[in-house]
PDB file of N, CA and C in Angstrom:
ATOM      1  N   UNK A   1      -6.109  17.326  -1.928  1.00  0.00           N
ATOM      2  CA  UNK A   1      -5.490  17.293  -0.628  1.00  0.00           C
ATOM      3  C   UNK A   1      -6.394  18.008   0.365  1.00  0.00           C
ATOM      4  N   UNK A   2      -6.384  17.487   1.449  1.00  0.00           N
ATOM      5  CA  UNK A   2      -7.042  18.134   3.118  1.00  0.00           C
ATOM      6  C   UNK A   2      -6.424  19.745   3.143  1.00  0.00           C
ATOM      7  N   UNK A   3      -7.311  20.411   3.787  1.00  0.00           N
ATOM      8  CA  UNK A   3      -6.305  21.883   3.998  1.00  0.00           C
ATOM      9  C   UNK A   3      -6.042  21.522   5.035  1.00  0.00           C
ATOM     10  N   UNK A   4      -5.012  21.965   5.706  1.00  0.00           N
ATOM     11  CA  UNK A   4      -4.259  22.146   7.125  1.00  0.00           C
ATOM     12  C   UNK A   4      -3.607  21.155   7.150  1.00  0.00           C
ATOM     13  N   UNK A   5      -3.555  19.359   6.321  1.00  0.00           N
ATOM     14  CA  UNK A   5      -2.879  18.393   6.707  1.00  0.00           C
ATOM     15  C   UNK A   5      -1.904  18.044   5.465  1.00  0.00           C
ATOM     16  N   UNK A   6      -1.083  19.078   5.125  1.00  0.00           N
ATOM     17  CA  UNK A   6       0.062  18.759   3.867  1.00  0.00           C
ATOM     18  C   UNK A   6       1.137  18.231   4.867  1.00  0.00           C
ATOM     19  N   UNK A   7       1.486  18.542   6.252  1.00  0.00           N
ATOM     20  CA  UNK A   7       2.712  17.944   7.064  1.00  0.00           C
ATOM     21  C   UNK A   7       2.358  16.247   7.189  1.00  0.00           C
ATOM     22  N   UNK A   8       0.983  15.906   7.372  1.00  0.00           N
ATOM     23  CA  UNK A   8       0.775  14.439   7.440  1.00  0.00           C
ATOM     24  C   UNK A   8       0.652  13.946   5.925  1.00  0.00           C
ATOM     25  N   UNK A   9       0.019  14.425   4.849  1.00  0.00           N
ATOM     26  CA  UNK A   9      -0.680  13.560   3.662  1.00  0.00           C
ATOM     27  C   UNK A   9      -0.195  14.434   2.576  1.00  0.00           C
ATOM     28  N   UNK A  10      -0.184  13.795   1.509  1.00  0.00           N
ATOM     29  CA  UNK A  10       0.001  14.244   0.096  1.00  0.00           C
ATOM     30  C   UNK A  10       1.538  13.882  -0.408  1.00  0.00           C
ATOM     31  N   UNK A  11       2.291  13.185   0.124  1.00  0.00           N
ATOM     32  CA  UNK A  11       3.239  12.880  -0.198  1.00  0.00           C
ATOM     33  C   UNK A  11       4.146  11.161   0.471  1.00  0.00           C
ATOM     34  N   UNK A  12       5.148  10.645  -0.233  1.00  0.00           N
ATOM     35  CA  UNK A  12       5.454   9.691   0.634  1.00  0.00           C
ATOM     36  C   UNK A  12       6.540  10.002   1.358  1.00  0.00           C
ATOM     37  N   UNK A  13       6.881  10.332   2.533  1.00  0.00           N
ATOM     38  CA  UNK A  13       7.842  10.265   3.535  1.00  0.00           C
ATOM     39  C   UNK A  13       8.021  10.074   4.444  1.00  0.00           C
ATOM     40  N   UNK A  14       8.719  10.061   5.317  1.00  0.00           N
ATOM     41  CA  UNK A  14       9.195   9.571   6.439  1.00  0.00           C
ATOM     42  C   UNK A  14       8.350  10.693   7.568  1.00  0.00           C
ATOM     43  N   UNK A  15       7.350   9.557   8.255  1.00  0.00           N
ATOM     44  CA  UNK A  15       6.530  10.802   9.351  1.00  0.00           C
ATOM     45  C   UNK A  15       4.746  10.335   8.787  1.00  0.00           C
ATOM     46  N   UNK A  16       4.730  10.725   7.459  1.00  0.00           N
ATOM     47  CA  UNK A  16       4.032  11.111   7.335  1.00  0.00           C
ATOM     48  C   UNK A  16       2.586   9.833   7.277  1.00  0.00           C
ATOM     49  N   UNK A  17       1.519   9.624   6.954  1.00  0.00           N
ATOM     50  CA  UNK A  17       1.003   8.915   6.796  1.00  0.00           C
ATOM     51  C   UNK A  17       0.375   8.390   5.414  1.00  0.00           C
ATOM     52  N   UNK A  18       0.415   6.977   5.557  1.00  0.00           N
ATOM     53  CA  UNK A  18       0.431   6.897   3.811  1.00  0.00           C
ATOM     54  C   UNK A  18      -0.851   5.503   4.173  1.00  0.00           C
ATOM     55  N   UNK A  19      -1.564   5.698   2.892  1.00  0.00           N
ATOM     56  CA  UNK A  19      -2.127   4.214   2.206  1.00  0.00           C
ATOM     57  C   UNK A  19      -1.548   3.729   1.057  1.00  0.00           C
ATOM     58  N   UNK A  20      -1.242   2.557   0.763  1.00  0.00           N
ATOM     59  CA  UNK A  20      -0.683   2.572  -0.286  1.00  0.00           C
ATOM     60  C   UNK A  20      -0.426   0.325  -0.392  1.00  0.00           C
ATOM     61  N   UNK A  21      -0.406   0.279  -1.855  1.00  0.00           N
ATOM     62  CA  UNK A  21       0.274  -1.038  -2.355  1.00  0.00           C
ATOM     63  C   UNK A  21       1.268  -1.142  -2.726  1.00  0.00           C
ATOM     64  N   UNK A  22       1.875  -1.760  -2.769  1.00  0.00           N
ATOM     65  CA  UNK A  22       3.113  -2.138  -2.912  1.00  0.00           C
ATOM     66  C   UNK A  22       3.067  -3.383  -4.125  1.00  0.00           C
ATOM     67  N   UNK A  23       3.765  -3.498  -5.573  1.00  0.00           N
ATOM     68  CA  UNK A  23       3.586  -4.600  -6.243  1.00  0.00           C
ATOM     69  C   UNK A  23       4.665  -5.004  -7.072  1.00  0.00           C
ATOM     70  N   UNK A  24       5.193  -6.538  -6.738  1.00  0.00           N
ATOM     71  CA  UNK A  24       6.459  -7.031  -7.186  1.00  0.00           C
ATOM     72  C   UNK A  24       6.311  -7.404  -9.379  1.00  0.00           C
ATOM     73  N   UNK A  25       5.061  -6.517  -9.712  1.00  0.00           N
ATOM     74  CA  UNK A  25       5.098  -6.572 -11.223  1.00  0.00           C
ATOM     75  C   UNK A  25       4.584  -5.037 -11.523  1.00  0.00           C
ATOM     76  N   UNK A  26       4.677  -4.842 -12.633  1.00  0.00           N
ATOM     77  CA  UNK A  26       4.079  -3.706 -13.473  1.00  0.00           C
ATOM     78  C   UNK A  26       2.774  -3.715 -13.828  1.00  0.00           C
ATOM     79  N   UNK A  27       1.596  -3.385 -13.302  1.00  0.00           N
ATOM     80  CA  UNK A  27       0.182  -3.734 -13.573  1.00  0.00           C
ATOM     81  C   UNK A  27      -0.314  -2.895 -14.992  1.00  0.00           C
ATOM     82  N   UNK A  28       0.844  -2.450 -15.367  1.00  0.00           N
ATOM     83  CA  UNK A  28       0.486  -1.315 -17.151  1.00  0.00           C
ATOM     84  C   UNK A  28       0.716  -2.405 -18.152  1.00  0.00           C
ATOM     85  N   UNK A  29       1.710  -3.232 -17.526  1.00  0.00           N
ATOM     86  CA  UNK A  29       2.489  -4.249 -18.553  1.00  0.00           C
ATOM     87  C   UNK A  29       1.254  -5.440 -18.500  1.00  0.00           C
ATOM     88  N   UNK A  30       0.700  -5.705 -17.496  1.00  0.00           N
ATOM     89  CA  UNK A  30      -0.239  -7.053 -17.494  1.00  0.00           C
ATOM     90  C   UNK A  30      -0.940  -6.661 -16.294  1.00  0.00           C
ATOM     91  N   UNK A  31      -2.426  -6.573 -16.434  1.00  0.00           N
ATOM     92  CA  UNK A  31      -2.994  -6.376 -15.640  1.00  0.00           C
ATOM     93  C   UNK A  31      -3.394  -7.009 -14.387  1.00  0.00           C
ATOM     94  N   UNK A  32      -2.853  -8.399 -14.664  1.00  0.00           N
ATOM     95  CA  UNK A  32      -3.168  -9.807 -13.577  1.00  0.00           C
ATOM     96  C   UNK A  32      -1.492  -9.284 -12.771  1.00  0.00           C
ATOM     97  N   UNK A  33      -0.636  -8.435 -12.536  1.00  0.00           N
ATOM     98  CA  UNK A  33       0.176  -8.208 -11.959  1.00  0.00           C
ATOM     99  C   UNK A  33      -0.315  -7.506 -10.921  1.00  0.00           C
ATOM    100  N   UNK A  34      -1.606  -6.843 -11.018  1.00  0.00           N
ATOM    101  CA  UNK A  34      -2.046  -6.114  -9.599  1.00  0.00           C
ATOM    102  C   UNK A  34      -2.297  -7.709  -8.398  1.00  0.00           C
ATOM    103  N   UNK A  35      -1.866  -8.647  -8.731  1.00  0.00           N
ATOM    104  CA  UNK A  35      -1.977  -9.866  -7.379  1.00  0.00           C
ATOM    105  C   UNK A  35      -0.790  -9.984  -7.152  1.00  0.00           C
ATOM    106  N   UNK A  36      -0.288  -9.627  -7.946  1.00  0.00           N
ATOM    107  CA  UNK A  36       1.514  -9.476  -6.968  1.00  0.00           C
ATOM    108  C   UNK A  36       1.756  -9.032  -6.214  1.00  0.00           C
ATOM    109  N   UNK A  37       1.153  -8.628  -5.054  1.00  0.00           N
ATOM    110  CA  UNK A  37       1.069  -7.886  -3.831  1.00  0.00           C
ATOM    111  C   UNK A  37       2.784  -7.916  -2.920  1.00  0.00           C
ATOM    112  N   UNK A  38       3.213  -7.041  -2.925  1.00  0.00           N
ATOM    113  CA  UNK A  38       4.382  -7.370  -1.921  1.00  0.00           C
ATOM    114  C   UNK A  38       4.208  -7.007  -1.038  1.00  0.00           C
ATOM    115  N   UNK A  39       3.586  -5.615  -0.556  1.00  0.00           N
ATOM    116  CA  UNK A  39       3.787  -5.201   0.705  1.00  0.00           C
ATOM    117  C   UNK A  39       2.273  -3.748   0.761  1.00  0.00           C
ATOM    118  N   UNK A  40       1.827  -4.008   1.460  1.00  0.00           N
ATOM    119  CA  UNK A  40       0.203  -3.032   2.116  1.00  0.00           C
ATOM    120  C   UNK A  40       0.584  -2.467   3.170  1.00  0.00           C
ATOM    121  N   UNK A  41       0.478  -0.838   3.368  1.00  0.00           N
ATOM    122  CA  UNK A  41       0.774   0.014   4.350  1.00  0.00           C
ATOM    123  C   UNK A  41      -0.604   0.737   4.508  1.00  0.00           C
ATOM    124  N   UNK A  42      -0.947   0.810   5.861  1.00  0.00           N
ATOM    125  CA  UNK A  42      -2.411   1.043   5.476  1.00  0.00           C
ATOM    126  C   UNK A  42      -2.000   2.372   7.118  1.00  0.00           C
ATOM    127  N   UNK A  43      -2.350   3.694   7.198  1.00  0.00           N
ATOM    128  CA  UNK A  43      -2.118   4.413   8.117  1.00  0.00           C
ATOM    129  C   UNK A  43      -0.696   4.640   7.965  1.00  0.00           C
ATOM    130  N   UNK A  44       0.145   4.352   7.292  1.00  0.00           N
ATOM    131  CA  UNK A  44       1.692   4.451   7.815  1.00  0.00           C
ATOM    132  C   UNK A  44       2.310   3.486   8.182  1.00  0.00           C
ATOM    133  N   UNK A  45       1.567   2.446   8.151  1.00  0.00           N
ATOM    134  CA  UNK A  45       2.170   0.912   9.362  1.00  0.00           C
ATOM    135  C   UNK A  45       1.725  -0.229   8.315  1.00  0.00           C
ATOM    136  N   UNK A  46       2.601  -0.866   8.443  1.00  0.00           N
ATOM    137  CA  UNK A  46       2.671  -2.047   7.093  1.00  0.00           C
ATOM    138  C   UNK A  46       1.767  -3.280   7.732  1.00  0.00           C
ATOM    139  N   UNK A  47       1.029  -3.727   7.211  1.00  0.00           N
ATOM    140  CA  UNK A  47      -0.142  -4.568   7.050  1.00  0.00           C
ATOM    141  C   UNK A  47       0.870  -5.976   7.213  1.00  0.00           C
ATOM    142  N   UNK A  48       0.496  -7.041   7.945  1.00  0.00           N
ATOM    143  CA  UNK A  48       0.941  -8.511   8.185  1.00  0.00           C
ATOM    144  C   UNK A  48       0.270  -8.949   7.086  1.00  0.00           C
ATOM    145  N   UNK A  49       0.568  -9.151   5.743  1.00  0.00           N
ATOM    146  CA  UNK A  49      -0.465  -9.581   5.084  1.00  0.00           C
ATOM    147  C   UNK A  49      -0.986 -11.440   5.363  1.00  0.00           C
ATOM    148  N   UNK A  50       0.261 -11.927   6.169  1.00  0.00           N
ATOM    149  CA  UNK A  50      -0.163 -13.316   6.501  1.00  0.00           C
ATOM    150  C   UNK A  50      -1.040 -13.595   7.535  1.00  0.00           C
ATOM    151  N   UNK A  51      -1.208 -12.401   8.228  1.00  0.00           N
ATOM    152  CA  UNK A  51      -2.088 -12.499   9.276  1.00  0.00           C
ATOM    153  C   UNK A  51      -4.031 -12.337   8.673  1.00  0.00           C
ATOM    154  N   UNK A  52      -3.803 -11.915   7.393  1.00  0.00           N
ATOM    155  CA  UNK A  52      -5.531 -11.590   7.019  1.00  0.00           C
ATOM    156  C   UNK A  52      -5.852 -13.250   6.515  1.00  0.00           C
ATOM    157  N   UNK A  53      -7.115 -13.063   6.517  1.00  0.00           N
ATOM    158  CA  UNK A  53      -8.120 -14.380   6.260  1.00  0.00           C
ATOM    159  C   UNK A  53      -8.460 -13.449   4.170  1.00  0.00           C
ATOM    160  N   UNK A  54      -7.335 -14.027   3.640  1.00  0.00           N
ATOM    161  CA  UNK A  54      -7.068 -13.605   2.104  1.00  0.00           C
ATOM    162  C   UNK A  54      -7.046 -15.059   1.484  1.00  0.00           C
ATOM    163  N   UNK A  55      -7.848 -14.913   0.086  1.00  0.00           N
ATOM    164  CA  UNK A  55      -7.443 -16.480  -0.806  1.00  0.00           C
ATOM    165  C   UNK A  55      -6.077 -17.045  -0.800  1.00  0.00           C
ATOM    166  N   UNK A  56      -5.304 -15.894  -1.370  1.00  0.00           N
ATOM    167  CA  UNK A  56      -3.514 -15.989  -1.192  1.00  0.00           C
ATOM    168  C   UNK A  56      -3.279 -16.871  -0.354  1.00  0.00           C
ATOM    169  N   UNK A  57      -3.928 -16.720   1.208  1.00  0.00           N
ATOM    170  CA  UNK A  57      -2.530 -17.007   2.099  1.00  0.00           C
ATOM    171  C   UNK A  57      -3.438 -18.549   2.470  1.00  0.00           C
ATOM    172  N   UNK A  58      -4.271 -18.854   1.594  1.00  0.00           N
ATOM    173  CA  UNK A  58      -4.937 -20.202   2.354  1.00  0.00           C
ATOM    174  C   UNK A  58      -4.235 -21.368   1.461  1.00  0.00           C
TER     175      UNK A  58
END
């Protein structure tokens, strides 16, 4: 962790700022489950994932 920034980072809550994936499988159980993408928060603010130029969304 950053010193001075435990109120923004190191945890997930409300405020604070996060990176993070989101995935509608268990990637321990099968590793091809990390493309199950549900939801990308990138700064705190959730990613349009239909808006990126991704294989997925073509």
């Amino acid at each position: 962790m950053f010193l001075g920034q435990e109120d923004d980072l190191g945890s997930i809550e409300p405020g604070k700022h996060a990176d993070m994936v989101l995935l509608d499988a268990d990637p321990l159980a099968d590793i091809s489950n990390v493309a199950r993408i549900s939801a990308v928060f990138k700064g705190g603010q959730r990613v349009d994932l239909g808006a990126l130029s991704l294989p997925v969304n073509e």
